[in-house]
C-alpha atoms as a PDB file:
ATOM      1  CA  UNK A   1     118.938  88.946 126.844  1.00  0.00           C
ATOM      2  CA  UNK A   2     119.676  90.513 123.159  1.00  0.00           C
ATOM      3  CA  UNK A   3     116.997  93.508 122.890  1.00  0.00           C
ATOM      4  CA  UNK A   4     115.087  93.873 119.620  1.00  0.00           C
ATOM      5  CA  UNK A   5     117.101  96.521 118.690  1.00  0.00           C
ATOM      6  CA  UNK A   6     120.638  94.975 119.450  1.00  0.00           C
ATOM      7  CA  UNK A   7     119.147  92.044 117.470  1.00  0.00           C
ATOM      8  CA  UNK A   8     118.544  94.394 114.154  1.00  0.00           C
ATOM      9  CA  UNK A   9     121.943  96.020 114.481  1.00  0.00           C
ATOM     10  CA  UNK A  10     123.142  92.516 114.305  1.00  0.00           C
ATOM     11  CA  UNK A  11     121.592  91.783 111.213  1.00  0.00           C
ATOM     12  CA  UNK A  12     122.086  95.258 109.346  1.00  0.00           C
ATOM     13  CA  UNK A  13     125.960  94.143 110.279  1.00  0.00           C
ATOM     14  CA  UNK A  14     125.784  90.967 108.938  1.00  0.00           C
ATOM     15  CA  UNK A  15     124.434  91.332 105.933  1.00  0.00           C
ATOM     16  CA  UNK A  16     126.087  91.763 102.679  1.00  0.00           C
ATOM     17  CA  UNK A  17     123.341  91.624  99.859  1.00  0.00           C
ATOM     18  CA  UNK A  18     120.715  92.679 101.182  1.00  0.00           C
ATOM     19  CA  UNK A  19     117.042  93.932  99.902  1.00  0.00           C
ATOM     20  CA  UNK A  20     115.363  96.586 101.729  1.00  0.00           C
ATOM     21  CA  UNK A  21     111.690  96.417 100.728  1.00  0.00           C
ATOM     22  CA  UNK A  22     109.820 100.054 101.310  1.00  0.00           C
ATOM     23  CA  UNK A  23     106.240 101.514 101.473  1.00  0.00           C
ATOM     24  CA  UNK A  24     104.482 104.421 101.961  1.00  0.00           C
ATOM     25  CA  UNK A  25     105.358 104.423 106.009  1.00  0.00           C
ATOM     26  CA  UNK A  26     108.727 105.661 105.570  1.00  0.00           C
ATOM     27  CA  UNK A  27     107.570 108.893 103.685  1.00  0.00           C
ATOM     28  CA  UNK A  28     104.838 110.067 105.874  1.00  0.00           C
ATOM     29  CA  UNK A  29     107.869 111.348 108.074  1.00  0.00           C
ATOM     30  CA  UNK A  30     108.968 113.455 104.064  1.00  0.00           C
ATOM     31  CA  UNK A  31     105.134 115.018 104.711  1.00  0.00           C
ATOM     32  CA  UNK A  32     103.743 112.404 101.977  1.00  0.00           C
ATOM     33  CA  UNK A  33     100.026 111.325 103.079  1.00  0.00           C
ATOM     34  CA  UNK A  34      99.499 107.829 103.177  1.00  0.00           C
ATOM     35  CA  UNK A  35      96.907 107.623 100.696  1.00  0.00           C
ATOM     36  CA  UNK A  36      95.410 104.372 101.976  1.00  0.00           C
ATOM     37  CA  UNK A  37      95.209 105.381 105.688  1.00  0.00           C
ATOM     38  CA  UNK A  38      92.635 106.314 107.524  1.00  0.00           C
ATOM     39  CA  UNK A  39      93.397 110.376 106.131  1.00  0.00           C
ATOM     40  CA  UNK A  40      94.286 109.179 102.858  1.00  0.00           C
ATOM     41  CA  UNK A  41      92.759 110.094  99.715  1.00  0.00           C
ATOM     42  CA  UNK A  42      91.333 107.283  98.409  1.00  0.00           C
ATOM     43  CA  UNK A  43      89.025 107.133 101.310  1.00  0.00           C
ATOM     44  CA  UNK A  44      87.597 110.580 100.184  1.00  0.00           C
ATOM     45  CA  UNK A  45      87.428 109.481  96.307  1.00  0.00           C
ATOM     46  CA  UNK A  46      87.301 106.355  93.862  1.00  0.00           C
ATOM     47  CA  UNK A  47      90.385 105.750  92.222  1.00  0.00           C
ATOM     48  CA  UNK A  48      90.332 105.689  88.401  1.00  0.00           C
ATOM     49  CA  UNK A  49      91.014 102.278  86.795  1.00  0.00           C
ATOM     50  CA  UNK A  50      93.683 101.908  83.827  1.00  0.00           C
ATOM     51  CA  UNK A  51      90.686 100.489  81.468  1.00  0.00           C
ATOM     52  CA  UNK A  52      88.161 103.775  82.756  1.00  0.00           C
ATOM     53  CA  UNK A  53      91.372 106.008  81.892  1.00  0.00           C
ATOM     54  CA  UNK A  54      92.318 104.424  78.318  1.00  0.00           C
ATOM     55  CA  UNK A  55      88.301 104.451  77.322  1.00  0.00           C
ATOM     56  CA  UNK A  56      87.123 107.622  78.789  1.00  0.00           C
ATOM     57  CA  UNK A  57      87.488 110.891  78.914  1.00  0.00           C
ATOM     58  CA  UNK A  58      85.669 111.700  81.830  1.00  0.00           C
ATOM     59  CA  UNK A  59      87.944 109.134  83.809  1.00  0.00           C
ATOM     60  CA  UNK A  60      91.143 110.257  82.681  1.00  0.00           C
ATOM     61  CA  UNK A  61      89.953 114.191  83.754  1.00  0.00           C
ATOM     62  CA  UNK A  62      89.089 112.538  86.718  1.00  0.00           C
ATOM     63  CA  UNK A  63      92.798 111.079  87.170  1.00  0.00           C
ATOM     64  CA  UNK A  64      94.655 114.306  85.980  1.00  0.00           C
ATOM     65  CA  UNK A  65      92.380 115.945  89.023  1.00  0.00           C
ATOM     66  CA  UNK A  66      93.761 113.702  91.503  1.00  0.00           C
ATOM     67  CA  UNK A  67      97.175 114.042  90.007  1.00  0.00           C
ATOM     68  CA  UNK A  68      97.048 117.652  90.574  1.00  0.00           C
ATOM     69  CA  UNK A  69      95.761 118.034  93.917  1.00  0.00           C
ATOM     70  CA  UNK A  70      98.474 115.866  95.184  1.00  0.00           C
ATOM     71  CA  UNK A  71     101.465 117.080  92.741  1.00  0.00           C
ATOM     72  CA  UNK A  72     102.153 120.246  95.256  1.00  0.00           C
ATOM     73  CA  UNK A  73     103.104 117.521  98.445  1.00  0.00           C
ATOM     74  CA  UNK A  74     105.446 115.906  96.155  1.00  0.00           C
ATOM     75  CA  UNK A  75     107.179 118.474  94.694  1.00  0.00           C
ATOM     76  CA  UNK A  76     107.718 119.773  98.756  1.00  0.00           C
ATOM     77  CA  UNK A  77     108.952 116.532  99.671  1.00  0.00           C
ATOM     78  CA  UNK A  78     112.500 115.833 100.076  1.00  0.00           C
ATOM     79  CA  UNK A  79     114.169 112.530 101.735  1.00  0.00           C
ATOM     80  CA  UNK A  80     114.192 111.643 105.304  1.00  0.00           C
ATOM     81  CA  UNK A  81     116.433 110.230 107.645  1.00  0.00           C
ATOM     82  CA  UNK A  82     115.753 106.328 106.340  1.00  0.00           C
ATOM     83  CA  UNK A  83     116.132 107.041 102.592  1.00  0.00           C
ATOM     84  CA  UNK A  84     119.333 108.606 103.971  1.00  0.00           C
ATOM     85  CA  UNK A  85     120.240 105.529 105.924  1.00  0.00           C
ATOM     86  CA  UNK A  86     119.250 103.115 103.170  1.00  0.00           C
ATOM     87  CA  UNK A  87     121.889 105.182 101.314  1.00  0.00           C
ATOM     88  CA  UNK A  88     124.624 104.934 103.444  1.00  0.00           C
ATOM     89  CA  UNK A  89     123.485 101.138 103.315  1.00  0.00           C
ATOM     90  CA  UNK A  90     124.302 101.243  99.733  1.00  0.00           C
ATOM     91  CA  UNK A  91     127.753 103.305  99.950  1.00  0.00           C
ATOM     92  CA  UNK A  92     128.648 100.214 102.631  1.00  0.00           C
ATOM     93  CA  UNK A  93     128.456  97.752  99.671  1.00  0.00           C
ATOM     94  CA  UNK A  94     125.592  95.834 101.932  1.00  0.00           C
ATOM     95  CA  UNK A  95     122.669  96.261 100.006  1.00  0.00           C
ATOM     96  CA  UNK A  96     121.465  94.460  96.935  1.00  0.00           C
ATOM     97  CA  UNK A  97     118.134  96.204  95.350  1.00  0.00           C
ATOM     98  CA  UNK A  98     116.007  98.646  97.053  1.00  0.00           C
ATOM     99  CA  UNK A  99     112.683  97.690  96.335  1.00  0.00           C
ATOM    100  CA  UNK A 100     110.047 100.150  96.719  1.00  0.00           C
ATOM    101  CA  UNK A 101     105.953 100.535  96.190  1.00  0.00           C
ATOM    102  CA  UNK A 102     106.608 104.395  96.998  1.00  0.00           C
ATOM    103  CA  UNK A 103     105.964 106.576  93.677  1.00  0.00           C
ATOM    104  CA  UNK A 104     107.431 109.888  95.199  1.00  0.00           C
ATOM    105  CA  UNK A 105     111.334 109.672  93.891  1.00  0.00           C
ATOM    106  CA  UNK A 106     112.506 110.169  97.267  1.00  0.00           C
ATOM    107  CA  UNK A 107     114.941 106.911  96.879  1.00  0.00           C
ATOM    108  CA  UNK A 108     116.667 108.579  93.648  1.00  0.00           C
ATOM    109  CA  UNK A 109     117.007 111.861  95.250  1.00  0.00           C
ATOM    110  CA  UNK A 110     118.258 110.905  98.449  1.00  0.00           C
ATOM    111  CA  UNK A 111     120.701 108.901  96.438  1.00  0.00           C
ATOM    112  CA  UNK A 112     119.949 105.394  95.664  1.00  0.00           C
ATOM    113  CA  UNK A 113     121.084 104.271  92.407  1.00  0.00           C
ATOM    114  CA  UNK A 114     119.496 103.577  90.003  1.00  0.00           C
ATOM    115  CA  UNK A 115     120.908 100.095  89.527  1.00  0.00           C
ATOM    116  CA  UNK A 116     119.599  98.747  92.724  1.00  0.00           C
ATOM    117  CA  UNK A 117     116.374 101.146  92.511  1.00  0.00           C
ATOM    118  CA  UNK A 118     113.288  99.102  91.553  1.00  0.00           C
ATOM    119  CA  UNK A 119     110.002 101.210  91.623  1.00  0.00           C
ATOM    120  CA  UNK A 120     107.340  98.729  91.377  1.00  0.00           C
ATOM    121  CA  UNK A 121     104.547 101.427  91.213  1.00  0.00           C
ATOM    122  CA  UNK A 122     106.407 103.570  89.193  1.00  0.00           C
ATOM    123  CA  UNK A 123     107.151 107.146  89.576  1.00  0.00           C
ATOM    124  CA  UNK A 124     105.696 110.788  89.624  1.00  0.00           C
ATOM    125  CA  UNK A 125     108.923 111.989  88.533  1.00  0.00           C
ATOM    126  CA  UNK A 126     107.665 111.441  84.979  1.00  0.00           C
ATOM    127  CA  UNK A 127     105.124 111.706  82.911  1.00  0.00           C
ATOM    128  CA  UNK A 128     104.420 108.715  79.863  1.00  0.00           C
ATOM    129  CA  UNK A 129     102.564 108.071  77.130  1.00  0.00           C
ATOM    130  CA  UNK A 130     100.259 105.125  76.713  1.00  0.00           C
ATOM    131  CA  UNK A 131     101.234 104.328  72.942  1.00  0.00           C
ATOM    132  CA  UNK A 132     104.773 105.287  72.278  1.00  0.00           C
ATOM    133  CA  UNK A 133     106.271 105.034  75.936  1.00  0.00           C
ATOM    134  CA  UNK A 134     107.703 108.710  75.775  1.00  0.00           C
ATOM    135  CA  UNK A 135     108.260 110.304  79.085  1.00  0.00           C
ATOM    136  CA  UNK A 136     108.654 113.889  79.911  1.00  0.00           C
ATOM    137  CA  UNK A 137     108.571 116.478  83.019  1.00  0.00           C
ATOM    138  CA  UNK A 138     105.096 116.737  84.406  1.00  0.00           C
ATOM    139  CA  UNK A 139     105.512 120.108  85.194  1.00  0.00           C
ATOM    140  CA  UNK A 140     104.229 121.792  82.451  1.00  0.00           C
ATOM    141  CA  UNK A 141     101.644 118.997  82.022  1.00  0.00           C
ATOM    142  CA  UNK A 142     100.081 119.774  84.869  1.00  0.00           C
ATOM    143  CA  UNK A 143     100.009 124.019  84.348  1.00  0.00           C
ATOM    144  CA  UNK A 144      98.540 123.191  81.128  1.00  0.00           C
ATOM    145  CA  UNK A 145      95.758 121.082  82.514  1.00  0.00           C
ATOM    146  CA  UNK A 146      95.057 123.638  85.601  1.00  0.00           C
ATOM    147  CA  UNK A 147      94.724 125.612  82.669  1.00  0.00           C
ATOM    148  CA  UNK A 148      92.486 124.162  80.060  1.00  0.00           C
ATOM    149  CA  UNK A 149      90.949 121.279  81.830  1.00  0.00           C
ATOM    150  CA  UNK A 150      91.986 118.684  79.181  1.00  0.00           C
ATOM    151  CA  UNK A 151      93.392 115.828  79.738  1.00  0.00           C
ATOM    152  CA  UNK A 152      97.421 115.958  78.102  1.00  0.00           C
ATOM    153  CA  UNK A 153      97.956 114.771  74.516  1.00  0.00           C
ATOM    154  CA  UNK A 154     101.537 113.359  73.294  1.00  0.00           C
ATOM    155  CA  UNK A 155     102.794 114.614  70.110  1.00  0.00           C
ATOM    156  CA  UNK A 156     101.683 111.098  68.756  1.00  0.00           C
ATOM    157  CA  UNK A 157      98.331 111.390  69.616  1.00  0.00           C
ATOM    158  CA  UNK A 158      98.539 109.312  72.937  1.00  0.00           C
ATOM    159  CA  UNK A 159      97.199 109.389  75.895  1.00  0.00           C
ATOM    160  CA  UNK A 160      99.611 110.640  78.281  1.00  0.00           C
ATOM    161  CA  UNK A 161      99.776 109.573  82.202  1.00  0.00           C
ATOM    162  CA  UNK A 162     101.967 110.263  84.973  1.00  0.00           C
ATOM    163  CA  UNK A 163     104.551 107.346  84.853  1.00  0.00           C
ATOM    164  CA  UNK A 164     102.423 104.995  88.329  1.00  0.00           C
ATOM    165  CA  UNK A 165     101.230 102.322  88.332  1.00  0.00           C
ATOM    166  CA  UNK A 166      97.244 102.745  87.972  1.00  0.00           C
ATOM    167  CA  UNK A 167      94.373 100.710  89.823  1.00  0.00           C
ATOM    168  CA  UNK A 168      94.202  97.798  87.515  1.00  0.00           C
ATOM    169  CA  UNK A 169      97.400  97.907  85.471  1.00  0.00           C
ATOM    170  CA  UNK A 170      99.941  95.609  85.563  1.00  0.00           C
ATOM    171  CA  UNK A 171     103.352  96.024  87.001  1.00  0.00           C
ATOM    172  CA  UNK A 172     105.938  96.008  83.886  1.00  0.00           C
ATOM    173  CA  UNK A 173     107.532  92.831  83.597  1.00  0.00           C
ATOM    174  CA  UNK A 174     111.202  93.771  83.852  1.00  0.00           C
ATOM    175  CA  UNK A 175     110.636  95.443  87.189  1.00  0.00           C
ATOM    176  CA  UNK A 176     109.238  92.490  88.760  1.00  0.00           C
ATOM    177  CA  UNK A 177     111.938  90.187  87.125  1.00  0.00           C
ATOM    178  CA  UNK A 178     114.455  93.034  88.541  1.00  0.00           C
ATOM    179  CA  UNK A 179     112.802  92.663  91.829  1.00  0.00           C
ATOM    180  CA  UNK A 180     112.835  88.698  92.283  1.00  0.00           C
ATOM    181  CA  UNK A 181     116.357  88.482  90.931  1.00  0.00           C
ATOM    182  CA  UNK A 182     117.476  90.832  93.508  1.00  0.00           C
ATOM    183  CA  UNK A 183     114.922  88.999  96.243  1.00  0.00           C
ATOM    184  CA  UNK A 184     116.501  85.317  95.389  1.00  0.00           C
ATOM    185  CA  UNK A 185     120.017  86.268  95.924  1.00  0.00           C
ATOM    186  CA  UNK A 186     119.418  88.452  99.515  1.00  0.00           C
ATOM    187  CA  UNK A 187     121.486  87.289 102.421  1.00  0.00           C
ATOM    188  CA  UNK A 188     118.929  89.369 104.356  1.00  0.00           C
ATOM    189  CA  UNK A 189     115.887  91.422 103.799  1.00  0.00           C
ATOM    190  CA  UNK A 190     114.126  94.163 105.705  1.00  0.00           C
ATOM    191  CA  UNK A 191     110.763  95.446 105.416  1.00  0.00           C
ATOM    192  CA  UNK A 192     110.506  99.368 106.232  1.00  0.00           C
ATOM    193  CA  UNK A 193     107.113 101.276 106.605  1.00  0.00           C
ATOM    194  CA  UNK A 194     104.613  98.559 104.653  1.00  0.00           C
ATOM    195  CA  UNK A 195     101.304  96.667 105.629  1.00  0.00           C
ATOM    196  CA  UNK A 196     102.776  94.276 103.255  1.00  0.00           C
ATOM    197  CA  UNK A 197      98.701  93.974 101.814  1.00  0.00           C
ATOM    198  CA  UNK A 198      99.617  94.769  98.114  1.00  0.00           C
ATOM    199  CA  UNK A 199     100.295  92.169  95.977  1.00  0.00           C
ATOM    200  CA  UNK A 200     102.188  90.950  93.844  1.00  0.00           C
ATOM    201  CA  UNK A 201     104.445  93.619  95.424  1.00  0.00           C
ATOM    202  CA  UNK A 202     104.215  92.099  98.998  1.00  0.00           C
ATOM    203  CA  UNK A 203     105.322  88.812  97.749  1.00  0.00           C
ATOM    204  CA  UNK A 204     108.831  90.121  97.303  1.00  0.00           C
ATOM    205  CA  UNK A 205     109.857  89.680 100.873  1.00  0.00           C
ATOM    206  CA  UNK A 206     108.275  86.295 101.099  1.00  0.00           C
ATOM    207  CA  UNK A 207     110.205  85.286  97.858  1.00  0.00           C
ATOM    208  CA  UNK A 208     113.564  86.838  99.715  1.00  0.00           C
ATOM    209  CA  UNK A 209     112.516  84.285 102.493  1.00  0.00           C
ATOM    210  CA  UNK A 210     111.757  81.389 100.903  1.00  0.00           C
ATOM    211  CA  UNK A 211     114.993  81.722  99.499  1.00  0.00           C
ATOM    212  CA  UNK A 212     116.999  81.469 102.833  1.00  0.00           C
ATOM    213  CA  UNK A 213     117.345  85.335 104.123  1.00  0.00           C
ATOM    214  CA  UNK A 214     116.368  86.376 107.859  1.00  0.00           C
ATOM    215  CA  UNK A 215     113.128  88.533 107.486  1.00  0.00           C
ATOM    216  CA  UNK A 216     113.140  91.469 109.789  1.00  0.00           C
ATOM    217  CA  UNK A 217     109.156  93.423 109.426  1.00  0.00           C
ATOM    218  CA  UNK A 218     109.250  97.318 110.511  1.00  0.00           C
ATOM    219  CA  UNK A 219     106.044  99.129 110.642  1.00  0.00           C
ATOM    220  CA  UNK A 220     103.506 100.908 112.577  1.00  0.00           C
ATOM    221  CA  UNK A 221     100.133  99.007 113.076  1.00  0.00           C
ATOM    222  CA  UNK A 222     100.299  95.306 112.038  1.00  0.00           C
ATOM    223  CA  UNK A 223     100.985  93.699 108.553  1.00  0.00           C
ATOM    224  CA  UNK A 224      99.684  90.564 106.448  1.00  0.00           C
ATOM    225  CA  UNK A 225     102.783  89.063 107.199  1.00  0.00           C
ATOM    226  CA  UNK A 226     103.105  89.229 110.811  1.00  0.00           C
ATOM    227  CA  UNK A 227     102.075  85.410 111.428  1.00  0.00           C
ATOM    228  CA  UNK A 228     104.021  84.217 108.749  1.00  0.00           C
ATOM    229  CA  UNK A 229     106.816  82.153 110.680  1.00  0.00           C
ATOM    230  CA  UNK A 230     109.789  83.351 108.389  1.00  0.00           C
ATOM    231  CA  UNK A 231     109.817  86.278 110.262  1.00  0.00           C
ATOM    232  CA  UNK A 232     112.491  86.545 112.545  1.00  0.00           C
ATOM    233  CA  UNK A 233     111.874  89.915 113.562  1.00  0.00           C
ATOM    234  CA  UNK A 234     109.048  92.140 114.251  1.00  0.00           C
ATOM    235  CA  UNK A 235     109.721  95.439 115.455  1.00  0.00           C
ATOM    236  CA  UNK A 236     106.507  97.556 115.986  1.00  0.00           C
ATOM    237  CA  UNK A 237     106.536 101.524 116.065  1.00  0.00           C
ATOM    238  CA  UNK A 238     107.968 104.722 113.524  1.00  0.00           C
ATOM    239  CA  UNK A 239     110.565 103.266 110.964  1.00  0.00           C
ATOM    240  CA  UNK A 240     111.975 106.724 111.205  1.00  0.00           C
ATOM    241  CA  UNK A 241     112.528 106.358 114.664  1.00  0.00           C
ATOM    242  CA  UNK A 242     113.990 102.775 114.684  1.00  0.00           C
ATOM    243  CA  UNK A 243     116.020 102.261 111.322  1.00  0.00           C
ATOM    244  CA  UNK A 244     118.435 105.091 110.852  1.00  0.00           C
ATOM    245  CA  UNK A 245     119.796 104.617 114.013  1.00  0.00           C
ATOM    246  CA  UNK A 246     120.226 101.262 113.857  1.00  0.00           C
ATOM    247  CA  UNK A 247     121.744 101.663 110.875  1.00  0.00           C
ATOM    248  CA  UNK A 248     124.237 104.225 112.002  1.00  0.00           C
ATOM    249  CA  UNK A 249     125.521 101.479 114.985  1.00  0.00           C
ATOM    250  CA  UNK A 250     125.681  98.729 113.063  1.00  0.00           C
ATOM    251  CA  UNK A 251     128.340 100.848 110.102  1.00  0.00           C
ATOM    252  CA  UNK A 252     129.883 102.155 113.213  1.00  0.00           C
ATOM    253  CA  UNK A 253     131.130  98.281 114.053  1.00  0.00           C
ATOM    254  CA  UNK A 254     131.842  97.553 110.219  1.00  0.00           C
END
């Protein structure tokens, strides 16, 4: 009888065009903290709503606080083993978009490109602003609020924000439209790392589905989708553990 394993090496063979769906379980093992988990900061503090941040002060000091007691694990980070294999995924001419809810870059640096990169929470590799869309490097951003304790100003007089996604803010259109585009034409997709709980990110595998491709689920712990029939697979433990390697049999047979 085909193992679990055997049967995802299948797959990641098979497929052609396919859309690799990632969360914040695949850079836990890059030393990034899974902010919902059980150790995660939002369980220590309230997160700061996109309406609190445009209208107050206080809130967006609040947010810049955050920002900077969590800027030092990203700038430490580097890619792992599965942004690596999601790369070599790419360089195979097998993958289709790499859809992630991750804001930590790793995907770019490790080499994704940026035409089958969608960051549906955005990025901390930038830093906008909330009336004239400028981005620049955070890095002196942040020094200048350790510094002063006020909030960044852009040279327009805007608000400025590190370039995520924000409690209460809506994904930007073109990334979502990126996202399903890439989802509808998937001959497989695979998600790495996610509880699949946040929508209307999580609906991106489900719209992959719906659309005909084989649904493999990777995580630790259980996800929202588990039940869901269109799964086909369900492999339970580390995604660091289980996906590069399968990855590196199934280009071995290409």
């Amino acid at each position: 009888m085909q193992t679990d394993g055997e049967r995802l090496i299948e797959l990641l063979h098979a497929g052609k065009s396919m859309l690799l769906f990632t969360d914040a379980g695949i850079s836990t093992g890059s030393g990034i903290s899974d902010f919902r988990g059980p150790e995660g900061i939002w369980k220590k503090r309230q997160p700061v709503y996109y309406h609190d941040f445009m209208r107050s002060e206080d809130a967006r000091v609040e947010h810049w606080d955050y920002k900077l007691e969590t800027w030092p694990s990203f700038l430490k980070a580097r890619p792992n083993a599965t942004h690596q294999a999601i790369v070599r995924l790419e360089r195979a001419s097998k993958v289709r978009a790499v859809v992630t809810q991750n804001i930590d870059g790793l995907h770019a640096l490790a080499g994704t490109s940026a035409e089958k990169l969608v960051e549906l929470h955005g990025t901390n590799g930038f830093v906008e602003c909330q009336s004239c869309g400028k981005r620049s490097d955070p890095g002196p951003h942040f020094q200048q609020f350790e510094k002063t304790r006020q909030p960044p100003l852009c040279e327009c007089g805007g608000f400025l924000k590190p370039a995520t996604i924000s409690f209460g803010q809506n994904l930007r259109n073109e990334d979502l439209e990126r996202a399903e585009e890439a989802a509808k034409a998937a001959d497989l997709v695979v998600a790495l790392g996610s509880t699949l709980s946040v929508y209307p990110a999580a609906n991106i595998p489900l719209l992959a589905a719906a659309s005909g491709a084989p649904y493999v689920i990777i995580n630790r712990g259980p996800t929202e989708h588990d039940h869901l029939p269109d799964v086909i697979l369900r492999i339970e433990g580390d995604v660091n553990g289980i996906f590069p390697p399968a990855v590196a049999a199934a280009l071995e047979h290409s």
